[in-house]
PDB file of N, CA and C in Angstrom:
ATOM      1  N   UNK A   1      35.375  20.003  20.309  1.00  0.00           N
ATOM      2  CA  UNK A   1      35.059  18.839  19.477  1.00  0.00           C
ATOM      3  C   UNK A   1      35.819  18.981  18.162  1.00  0.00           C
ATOM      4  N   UNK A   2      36.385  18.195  17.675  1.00  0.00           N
ATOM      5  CA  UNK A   2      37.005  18.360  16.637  1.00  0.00           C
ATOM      6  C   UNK A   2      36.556  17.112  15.517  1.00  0.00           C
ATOM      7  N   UNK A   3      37.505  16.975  14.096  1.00  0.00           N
ATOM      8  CA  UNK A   3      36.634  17.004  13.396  1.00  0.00           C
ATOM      9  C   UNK A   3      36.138  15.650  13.218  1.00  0.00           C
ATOM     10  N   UNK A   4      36.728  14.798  13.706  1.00  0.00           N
ATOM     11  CA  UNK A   4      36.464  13.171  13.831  1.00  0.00           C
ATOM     12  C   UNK A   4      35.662  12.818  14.459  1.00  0.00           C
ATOM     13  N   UNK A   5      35.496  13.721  15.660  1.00  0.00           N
ATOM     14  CA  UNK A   5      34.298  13.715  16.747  1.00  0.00           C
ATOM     15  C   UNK A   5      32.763  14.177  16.039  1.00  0.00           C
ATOM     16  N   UNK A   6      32.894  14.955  15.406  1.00  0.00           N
ATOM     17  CA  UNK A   6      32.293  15.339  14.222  1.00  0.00           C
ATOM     18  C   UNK A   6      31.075  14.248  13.485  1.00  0.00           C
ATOM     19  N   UNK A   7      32.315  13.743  12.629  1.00  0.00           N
ATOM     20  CA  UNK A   7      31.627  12.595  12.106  1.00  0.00           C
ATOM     21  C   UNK A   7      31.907  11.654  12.458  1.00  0.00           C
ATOM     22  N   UNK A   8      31.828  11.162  13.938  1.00  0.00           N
ATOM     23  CA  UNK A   8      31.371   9.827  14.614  1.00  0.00           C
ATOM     24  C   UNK A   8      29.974  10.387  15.111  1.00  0.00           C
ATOM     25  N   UNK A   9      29.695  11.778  15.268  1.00  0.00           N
ATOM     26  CA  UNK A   9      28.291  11.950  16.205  1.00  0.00           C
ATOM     27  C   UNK A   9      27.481  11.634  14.539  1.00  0.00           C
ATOM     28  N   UNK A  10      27.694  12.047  13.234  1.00  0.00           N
ATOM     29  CA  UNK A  10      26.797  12.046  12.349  1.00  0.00           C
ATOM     30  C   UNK A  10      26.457  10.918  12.068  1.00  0.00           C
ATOM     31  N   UNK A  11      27.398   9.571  12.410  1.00  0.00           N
ATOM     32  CA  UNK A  11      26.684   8.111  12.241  1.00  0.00           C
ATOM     33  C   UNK A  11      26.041   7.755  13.072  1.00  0.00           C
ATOM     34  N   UNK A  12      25.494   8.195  13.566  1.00  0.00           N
ATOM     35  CA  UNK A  12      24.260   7.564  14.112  1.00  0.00           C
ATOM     36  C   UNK A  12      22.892   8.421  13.012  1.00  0.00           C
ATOM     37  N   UNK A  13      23.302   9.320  13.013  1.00  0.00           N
ATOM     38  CA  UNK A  13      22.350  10.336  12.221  1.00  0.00           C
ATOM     39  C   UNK A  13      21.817   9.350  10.841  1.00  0.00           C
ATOM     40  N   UNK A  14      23.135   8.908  10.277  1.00  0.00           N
ATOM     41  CA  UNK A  14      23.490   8.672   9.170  1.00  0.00           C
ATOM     42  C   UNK A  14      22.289   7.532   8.999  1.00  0.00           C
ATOM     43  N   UNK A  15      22.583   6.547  10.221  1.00  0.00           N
ATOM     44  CA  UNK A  15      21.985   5.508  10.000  1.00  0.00           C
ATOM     45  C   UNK A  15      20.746   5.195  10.176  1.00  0.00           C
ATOM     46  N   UNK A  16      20.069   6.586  11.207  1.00  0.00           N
ATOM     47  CA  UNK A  16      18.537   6.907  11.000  1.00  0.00           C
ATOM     48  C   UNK A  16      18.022   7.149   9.896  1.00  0.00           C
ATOM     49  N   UNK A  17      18.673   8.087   8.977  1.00  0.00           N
ATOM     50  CA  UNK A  17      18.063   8.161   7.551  1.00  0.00           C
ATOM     51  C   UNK A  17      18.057   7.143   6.398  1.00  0.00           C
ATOM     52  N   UNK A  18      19.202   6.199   6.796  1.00  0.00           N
ATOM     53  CA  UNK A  18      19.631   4.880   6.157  1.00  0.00           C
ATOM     54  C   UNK A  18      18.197   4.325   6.287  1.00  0.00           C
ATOM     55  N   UNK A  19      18.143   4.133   7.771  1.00  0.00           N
ATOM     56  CA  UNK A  19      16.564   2.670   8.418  1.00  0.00           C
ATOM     57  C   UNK A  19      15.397   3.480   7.629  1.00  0.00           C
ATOM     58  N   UNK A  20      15.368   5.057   8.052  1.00  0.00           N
ATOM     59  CA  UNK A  20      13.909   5.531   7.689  1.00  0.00           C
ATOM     60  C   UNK A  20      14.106   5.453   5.927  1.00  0.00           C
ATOM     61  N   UNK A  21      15.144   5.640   5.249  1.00  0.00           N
ATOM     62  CA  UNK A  21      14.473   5.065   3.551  1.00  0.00           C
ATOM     63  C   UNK A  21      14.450   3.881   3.607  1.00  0.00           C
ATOM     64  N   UNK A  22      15.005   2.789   4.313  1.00  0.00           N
ATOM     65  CA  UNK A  22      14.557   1.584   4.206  1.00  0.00           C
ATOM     66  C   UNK A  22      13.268   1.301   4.304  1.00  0.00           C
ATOM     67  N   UNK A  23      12.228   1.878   5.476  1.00  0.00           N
ATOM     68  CA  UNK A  23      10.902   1.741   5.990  1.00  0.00           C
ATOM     69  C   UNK A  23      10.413   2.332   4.966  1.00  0.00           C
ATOM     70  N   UNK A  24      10.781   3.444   4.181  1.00  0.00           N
ATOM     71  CA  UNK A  24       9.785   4.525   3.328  1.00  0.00           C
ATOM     72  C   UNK A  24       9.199   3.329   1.962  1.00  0.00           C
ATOM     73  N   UNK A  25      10.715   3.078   1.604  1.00  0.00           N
ATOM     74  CA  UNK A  25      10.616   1.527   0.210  1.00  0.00           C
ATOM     75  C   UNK A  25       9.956   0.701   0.893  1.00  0.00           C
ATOM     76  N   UNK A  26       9.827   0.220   2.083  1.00  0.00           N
ATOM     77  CA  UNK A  26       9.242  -0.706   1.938  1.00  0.00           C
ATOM     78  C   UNK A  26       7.729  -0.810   2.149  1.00  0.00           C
ATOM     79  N   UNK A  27       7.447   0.483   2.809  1.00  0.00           N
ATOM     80  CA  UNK A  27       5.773   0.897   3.013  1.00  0.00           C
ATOM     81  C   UNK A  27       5.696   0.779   1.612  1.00  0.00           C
ATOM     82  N   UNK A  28       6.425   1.840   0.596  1.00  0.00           N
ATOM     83  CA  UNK A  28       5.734   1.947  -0.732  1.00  0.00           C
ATOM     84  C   UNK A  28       5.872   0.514  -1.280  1.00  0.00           C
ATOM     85  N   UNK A  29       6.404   0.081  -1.557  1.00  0.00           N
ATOM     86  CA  UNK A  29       5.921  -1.714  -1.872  1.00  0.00           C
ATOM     87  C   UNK A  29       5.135  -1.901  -1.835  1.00  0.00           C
ATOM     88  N   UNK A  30       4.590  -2.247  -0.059  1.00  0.00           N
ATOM     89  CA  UNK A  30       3.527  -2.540   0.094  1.00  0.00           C
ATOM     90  C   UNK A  30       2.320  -2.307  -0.360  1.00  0.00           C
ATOM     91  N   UNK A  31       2.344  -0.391  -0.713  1.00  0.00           N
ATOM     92  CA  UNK A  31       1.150   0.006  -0.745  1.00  0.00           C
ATOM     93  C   UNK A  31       1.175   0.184  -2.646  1.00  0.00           C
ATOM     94  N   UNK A  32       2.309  -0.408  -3.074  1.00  0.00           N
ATOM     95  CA  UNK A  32       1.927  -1.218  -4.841  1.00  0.00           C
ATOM     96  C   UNK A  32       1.445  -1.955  -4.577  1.00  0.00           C
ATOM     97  N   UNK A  33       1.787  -2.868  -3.718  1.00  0.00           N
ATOM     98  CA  UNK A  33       1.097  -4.541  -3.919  1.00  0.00           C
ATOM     99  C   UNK A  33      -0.292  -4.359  -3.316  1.00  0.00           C
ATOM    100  N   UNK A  34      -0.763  -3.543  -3.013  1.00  0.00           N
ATOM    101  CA  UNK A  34      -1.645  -3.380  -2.426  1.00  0.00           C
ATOM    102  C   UNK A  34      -2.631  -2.888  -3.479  1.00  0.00           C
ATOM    103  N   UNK A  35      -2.265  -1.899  -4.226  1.00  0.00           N
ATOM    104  CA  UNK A  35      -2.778  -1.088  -5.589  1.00  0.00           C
ATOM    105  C   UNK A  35      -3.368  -2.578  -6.137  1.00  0.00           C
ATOM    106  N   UNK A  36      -2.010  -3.258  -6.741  1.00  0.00           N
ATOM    107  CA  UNK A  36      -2.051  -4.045  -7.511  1.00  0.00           C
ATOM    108  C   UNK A  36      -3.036  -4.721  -7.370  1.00  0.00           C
ATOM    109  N   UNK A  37      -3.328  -5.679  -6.288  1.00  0.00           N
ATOM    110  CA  UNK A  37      -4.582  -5.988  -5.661  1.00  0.00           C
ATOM    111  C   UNK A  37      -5.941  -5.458  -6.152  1.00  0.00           C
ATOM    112  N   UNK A  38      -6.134  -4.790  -5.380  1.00  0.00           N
ATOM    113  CA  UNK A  38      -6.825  -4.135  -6.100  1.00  0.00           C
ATOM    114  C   UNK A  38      -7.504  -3.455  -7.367  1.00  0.00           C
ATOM    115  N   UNK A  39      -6.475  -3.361  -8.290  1.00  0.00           N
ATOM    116  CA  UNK A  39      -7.066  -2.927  -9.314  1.00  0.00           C
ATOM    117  C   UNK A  39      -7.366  -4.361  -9.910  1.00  0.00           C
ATOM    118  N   UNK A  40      -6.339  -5.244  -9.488  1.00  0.00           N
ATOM    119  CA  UNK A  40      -7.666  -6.761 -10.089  1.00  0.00           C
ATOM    120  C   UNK A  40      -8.831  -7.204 -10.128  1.00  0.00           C
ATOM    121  N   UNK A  41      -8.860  -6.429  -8.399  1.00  0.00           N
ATOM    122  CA  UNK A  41     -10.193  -6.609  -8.070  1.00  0.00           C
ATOM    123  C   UNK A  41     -11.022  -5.963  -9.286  1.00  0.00           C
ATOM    124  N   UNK A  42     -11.001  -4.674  -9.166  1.00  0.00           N
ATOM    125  CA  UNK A  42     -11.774  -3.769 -10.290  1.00  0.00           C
ATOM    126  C   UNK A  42     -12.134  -4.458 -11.487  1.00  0.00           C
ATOM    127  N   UNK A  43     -10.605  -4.829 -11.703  1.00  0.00           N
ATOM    128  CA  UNK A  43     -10.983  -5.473 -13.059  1.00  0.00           C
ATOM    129  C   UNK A  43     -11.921  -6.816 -13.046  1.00  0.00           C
ATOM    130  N   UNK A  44     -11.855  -7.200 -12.269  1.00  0.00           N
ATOM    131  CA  UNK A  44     -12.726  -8.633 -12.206  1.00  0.00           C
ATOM    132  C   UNK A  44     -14.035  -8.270 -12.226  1.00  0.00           C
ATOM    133  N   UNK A  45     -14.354  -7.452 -11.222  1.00  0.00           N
ATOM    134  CA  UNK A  45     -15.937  -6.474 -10.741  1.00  0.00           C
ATOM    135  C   UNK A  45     -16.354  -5.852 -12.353  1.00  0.00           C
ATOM    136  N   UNK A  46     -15.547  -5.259 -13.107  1.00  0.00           N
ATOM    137  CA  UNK A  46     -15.752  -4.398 -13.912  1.00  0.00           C
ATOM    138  C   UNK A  46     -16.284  -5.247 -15.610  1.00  0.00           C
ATOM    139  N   UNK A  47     -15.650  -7.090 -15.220  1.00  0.00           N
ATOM    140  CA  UNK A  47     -16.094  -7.952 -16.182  1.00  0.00           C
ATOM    141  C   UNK A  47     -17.333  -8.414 -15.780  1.00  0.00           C
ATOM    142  N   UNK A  48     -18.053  -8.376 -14.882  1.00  0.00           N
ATOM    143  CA  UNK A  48     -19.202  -8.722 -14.307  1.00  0.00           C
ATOM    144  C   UNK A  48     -20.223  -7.881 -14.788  1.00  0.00           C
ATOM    145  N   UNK A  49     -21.412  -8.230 -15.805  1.00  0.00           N
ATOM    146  CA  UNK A  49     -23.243  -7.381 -15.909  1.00  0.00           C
ATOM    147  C   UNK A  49     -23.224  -7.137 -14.857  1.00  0.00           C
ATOM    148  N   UNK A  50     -23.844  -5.734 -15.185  1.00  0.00           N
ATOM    149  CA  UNK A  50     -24.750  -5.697 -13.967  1.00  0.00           C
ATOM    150  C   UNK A  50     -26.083  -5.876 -14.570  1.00  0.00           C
ATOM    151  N   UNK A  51     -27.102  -6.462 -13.322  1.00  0.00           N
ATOM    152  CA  UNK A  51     -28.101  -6.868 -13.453  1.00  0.00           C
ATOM    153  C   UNK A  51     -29.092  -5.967 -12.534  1.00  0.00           C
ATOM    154  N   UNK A  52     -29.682  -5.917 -13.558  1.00  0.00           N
ATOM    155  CA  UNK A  52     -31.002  -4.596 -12.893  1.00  0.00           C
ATOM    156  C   UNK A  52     -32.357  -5.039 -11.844  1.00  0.00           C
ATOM    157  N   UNK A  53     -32.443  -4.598 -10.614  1.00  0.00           N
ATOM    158  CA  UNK A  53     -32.595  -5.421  -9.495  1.00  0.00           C
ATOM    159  C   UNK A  53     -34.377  -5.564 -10.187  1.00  0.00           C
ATOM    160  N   UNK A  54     -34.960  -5.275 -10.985  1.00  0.00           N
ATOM    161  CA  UNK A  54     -36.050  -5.634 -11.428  1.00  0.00           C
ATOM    162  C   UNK A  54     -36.038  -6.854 -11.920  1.00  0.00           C
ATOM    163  N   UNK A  55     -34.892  -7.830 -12.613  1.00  0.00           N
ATOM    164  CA  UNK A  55     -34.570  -8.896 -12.877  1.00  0.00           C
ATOM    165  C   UNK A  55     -34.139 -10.191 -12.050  1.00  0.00           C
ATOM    166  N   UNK A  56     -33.940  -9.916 -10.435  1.00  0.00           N
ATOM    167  CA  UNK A  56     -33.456 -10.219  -9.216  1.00  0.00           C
ATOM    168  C   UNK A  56     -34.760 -11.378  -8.699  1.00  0.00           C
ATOM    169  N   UNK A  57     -34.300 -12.676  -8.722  1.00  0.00           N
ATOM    170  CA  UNK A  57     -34.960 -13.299  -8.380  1.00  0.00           C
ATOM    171  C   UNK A  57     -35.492 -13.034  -6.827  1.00  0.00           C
ATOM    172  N   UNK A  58     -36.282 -12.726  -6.236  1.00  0.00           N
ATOM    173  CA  UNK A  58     -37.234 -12.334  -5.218  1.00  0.00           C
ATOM    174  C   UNK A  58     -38.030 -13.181  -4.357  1.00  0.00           C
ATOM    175  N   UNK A  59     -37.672 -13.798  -3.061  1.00  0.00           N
ATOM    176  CA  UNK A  59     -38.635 -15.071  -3.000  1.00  0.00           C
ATOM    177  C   UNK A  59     -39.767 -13.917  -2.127  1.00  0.00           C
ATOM    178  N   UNK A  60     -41.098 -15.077  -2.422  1.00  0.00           N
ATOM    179  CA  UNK A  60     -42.277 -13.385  -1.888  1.00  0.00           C
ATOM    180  C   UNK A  60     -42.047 -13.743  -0.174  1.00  0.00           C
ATOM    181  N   UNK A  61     -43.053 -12.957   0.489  1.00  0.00           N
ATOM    182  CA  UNK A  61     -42.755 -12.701   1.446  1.00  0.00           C
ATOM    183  C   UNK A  61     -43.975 -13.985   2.115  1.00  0.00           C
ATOM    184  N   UNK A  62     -43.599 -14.675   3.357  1.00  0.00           N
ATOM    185  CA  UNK A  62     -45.113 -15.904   3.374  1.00  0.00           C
ATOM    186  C   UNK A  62     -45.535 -15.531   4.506  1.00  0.00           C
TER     187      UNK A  62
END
């Protein structure tokens, strides 16, 4: 094998590690936008009283 043969076998190699950082960025994206999400949530939850279930309107039992 010589050396051209070489690096024609490494492109294919090449281009597995190419696709798999493509997939890696784009999981991590996801799993920002996903954060992101979320911590809105928090924040929304986190502007909300809490209300102490002794205060909890209760219908009685008939």
């Amino acid at each position: 094998m010589d050396m051209s043969d070489r690096e024609n076998a490494d492109e294919p190699a090449s281009d597995l590690l190419e696709s798999a950082a493509q997939c890696a960025a784009s999981d991590l994206l996801d799993l920002a936008a996903q954060l992101s999400g979320l911590a809105e949530d928090l924040k929304a939850l986190a502007a909300k009283p809490i209300v102490p279930p002794s205060t909890l309107q209760l219908e009685p039992d008939a």
